[in-house]
PDB file of N, CA and C in Angstrom:
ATOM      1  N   UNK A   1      52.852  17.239  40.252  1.00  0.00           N
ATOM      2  CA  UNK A   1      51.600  17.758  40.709  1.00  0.00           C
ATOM      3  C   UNK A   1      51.072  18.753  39.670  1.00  0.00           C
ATOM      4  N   UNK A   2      49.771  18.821  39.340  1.00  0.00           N
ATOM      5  CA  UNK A   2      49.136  19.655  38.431  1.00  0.00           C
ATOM      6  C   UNK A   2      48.063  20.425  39.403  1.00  0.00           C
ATOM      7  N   UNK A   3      48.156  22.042  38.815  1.00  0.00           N
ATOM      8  CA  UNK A   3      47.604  22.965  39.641  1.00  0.00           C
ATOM      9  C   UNK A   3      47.281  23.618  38.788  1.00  0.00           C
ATOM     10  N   UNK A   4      45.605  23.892  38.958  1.00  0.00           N
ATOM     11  CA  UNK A   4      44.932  24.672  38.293  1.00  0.00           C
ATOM     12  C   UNK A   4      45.020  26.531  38.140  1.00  0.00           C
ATOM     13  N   UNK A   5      45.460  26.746  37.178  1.00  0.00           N
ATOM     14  CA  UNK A   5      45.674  28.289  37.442  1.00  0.00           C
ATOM     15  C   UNK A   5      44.479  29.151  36.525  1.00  0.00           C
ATOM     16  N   UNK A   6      43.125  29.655  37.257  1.00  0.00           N
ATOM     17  CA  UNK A   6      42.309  30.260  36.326  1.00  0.00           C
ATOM     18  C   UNK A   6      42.332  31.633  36.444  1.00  0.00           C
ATOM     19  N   UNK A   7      42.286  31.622  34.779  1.00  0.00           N
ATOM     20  CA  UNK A   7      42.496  33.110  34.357  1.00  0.00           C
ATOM     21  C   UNK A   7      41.529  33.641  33.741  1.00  0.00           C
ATOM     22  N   UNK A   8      41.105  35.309  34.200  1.00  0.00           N
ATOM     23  CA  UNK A   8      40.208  35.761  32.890  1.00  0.00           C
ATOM     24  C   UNK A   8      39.639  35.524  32.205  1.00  0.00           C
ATOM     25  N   UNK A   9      38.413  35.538  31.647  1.00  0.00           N
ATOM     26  CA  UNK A   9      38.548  35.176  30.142  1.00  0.00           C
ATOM     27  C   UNK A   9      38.823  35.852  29.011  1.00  0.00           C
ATOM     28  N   UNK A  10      38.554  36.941  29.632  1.00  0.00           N
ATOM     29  CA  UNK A  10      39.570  38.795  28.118  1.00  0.00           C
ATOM     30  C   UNK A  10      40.605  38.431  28.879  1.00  0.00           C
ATOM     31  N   UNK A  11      41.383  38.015  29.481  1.00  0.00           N
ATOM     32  CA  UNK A  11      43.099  37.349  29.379  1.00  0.00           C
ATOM     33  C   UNK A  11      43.498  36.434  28.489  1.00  0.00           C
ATOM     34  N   UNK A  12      42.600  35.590  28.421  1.00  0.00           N
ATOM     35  CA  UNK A  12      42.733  34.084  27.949  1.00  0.00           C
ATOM     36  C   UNK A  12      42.827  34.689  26.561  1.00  0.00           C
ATOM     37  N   UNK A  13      41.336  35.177  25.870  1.00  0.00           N
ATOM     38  CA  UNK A  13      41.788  35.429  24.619  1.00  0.00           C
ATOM     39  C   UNK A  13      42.465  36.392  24.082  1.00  0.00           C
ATOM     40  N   UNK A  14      43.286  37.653  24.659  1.00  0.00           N
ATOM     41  CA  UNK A  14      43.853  38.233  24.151  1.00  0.00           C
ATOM     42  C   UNK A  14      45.535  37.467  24.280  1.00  0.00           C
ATOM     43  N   UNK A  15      45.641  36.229  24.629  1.00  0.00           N
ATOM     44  CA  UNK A  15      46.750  35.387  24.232  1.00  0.00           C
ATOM     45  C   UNK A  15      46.942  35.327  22.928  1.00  0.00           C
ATOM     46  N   UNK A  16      48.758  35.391  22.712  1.00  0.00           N
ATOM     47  CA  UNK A  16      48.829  35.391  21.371  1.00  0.00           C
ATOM     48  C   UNK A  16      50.018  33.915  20.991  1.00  0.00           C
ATOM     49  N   UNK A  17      50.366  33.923  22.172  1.00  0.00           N
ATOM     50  CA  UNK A  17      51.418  32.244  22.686  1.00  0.00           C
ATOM     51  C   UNK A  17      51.002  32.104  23.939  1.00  0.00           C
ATOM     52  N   UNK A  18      50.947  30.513  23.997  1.00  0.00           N
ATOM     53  CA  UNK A  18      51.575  30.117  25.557  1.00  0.00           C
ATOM     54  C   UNK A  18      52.735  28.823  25.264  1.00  0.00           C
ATOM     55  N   UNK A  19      53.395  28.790  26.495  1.00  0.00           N
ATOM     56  CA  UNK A  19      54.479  27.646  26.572  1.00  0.00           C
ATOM     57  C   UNK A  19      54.323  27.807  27.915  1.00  0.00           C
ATOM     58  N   UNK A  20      55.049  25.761  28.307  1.00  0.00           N
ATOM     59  CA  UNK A  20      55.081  25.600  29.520  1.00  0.00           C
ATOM     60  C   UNK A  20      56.321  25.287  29.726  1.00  0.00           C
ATOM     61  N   UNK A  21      56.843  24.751  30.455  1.00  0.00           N
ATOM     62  CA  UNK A  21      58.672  25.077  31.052  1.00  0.00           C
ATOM     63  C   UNK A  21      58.949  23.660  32.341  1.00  0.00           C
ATOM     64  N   UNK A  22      59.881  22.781  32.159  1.00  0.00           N
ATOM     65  CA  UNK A  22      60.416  22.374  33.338  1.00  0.00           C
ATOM     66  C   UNK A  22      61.632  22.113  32.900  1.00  0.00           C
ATOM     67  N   UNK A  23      62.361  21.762  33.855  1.00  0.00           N
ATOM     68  CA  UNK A  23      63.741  21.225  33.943  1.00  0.00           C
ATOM     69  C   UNK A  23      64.333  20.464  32.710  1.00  0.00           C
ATOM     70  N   UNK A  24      63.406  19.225  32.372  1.00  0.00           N
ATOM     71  CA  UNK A  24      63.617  18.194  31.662  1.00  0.00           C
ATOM     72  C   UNK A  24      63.059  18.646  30.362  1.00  0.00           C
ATOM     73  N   UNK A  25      62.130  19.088  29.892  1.00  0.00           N
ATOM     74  CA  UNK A  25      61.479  19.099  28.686  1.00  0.00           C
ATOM     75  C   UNK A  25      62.205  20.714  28.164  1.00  0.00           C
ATOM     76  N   UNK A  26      62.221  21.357  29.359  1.00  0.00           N
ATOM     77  CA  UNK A  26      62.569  22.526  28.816  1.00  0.00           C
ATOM     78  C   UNK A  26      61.397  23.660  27.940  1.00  0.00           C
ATOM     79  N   UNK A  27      61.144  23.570  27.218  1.00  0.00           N
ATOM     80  CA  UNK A  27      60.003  24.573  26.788  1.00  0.00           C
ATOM     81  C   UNK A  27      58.844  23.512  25.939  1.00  0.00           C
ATOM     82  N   UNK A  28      57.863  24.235  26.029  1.00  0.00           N
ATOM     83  CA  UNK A  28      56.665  23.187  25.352  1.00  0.00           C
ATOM     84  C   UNK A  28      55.569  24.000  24.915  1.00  0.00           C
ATOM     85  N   UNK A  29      55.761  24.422  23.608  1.00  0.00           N
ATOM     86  CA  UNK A  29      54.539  25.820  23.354  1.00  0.00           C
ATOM     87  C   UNK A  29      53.035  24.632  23.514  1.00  0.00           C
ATOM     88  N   UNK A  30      52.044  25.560  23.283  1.00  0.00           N
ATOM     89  CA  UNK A  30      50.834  25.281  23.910  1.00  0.00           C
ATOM     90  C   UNK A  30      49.589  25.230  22.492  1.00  0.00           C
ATOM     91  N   UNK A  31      49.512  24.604  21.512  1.00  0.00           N
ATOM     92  CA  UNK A  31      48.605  25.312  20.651  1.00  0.00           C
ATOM     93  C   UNK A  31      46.847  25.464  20.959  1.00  0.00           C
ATOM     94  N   UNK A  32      46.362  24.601  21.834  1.00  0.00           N
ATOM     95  CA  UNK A  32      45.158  24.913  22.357  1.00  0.00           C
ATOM     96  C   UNK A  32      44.774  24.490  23.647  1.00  0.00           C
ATOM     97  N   UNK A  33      44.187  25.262  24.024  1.00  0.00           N
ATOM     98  CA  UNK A  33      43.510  26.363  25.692  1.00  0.00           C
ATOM     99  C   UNK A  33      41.906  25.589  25.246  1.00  0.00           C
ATOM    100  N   UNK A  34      41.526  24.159  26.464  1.00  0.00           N
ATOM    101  CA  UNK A  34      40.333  23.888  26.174  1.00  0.00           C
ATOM    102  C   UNK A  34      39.211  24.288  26.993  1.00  0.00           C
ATOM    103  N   UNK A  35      38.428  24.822  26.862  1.00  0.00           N
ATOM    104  CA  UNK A  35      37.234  24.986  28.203  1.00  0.00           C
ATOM    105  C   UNK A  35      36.018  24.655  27.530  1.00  0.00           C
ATOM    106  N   UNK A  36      35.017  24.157  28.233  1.00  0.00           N
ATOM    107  CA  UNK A  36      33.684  23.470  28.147  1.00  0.00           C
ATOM    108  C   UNK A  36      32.948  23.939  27.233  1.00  0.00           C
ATOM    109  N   UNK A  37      32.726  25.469  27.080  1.00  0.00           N
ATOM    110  CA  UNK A  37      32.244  26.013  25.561  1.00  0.00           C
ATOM    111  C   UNK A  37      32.825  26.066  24.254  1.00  0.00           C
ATOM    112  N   UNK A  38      34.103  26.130  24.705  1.00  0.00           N
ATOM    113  CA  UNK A  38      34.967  26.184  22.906  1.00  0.00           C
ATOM    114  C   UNK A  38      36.044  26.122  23.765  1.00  0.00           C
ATOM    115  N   UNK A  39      37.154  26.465  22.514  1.00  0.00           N
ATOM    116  CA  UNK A  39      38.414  26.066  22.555  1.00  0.00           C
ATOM    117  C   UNK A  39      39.039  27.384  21.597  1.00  0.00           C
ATOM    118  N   UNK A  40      40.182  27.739  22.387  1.00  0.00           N
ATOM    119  CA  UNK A  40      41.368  29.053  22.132  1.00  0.00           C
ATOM    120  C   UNK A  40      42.568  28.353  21.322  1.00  0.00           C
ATOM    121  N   UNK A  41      42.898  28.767  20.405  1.00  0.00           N
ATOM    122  CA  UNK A  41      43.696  28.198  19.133  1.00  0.00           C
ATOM    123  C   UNK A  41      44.594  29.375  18.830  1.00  0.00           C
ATOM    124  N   UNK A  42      46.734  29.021  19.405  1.00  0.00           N
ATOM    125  CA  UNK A  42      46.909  30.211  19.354  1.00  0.00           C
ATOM    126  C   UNK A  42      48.092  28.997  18.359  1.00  0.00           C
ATOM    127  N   UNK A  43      48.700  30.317  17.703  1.00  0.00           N
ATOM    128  CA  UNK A  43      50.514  29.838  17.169  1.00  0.00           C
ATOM    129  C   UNK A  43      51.488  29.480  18.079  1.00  0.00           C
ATOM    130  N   UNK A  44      51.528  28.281  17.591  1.00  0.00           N
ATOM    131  CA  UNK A  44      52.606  27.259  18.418  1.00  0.00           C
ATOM    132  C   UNK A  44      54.035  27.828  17.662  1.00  0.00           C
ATOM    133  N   UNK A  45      53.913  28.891  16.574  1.00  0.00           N
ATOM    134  CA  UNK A  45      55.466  29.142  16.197  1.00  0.00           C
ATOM    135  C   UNK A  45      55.591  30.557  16.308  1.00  0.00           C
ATOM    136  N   UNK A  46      54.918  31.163  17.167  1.00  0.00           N
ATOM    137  CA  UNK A  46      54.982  32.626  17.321  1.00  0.00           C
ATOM    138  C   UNK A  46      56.488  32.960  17.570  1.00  0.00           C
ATOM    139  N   UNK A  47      57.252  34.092  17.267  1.00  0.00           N
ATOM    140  CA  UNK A  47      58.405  34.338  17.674  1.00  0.00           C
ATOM    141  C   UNK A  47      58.807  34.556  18.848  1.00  0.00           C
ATOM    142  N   UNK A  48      58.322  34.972  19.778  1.00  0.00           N
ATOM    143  CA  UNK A  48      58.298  35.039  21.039  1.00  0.00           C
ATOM    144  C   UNK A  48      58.590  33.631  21.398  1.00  0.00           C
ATOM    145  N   UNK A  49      57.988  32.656  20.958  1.00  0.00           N
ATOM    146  CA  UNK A  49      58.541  31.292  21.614  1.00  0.00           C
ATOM    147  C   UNK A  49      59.877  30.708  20.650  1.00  0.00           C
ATOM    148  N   UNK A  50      60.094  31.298  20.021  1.00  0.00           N
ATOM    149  CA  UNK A  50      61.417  30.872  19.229  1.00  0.00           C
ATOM    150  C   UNK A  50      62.121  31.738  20.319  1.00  0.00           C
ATOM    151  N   UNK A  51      62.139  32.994  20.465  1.00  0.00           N
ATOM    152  CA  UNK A  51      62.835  33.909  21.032  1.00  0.00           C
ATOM    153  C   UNK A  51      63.396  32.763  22.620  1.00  0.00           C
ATOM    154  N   UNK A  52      62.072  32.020  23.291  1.00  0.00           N
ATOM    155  CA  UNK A  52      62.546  31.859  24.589  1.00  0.00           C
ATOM    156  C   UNK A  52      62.957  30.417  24.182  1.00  0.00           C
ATOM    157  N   UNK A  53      62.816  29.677  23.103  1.00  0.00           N
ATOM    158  CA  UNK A  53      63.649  28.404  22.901  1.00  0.00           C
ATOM    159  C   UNK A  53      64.791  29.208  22.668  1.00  0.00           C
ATOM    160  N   UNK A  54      65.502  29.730  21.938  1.00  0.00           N
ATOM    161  CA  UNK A  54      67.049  30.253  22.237  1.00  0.00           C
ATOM    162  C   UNK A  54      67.405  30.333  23.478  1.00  0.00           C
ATOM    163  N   UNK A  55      66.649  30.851  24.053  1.00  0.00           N
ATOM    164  CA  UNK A  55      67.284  31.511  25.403  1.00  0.00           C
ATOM    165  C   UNK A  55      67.717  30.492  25.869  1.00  0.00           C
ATOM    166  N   UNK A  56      66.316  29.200  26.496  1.00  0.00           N
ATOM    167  CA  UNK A  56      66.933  28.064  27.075  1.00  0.00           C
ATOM    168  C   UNK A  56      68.067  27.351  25.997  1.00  0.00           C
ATOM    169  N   UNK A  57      68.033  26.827  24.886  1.00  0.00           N
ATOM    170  CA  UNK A  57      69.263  26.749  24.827  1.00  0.00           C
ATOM    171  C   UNK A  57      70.619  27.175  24.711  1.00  0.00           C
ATOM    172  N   UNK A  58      70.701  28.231  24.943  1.00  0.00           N
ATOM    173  CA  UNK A  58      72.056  28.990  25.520  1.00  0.00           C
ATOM    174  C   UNK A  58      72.414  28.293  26.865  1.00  0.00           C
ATOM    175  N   UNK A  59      71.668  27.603  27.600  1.00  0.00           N
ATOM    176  CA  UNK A  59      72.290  26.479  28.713  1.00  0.00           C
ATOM    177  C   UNK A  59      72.962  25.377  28.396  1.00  0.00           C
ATOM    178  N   UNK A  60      72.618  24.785  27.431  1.00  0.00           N
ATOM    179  CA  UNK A  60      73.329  23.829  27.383  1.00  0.00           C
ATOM    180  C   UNK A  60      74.616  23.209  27.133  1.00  0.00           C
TER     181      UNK A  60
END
């Protein structure tokens, strides 16, 4: 199921990563946020998402 979660828009762009997360895929950074006027373009290799790919794999 996909569920819309709207946010801000001084939220949206003061993003500096996003990633999404399930069971199976495990982490999935995000490089662009689309909405009807433009489009938000963040780093898909920010450290912060290296930081939480370690983490999840420390499960395995």
């Amino acid at each position: 199921m996909v569920v819309e979660n709207l946010c801000p828009p001084n939220f949206v762009k003061s993003l500096k990563a996003i990633a999404s997360n399930n069971c199976v895929i495990k982490l999935v950074s995000l490089h662009t946020i689309s909405k009807r006027s433009n489009n938000l373009t963040v780093h898909s290799s920010h450290p912060a998402l290296e930081k939480l790919q370690s983490y999840f794999s420390s499960f395995d």
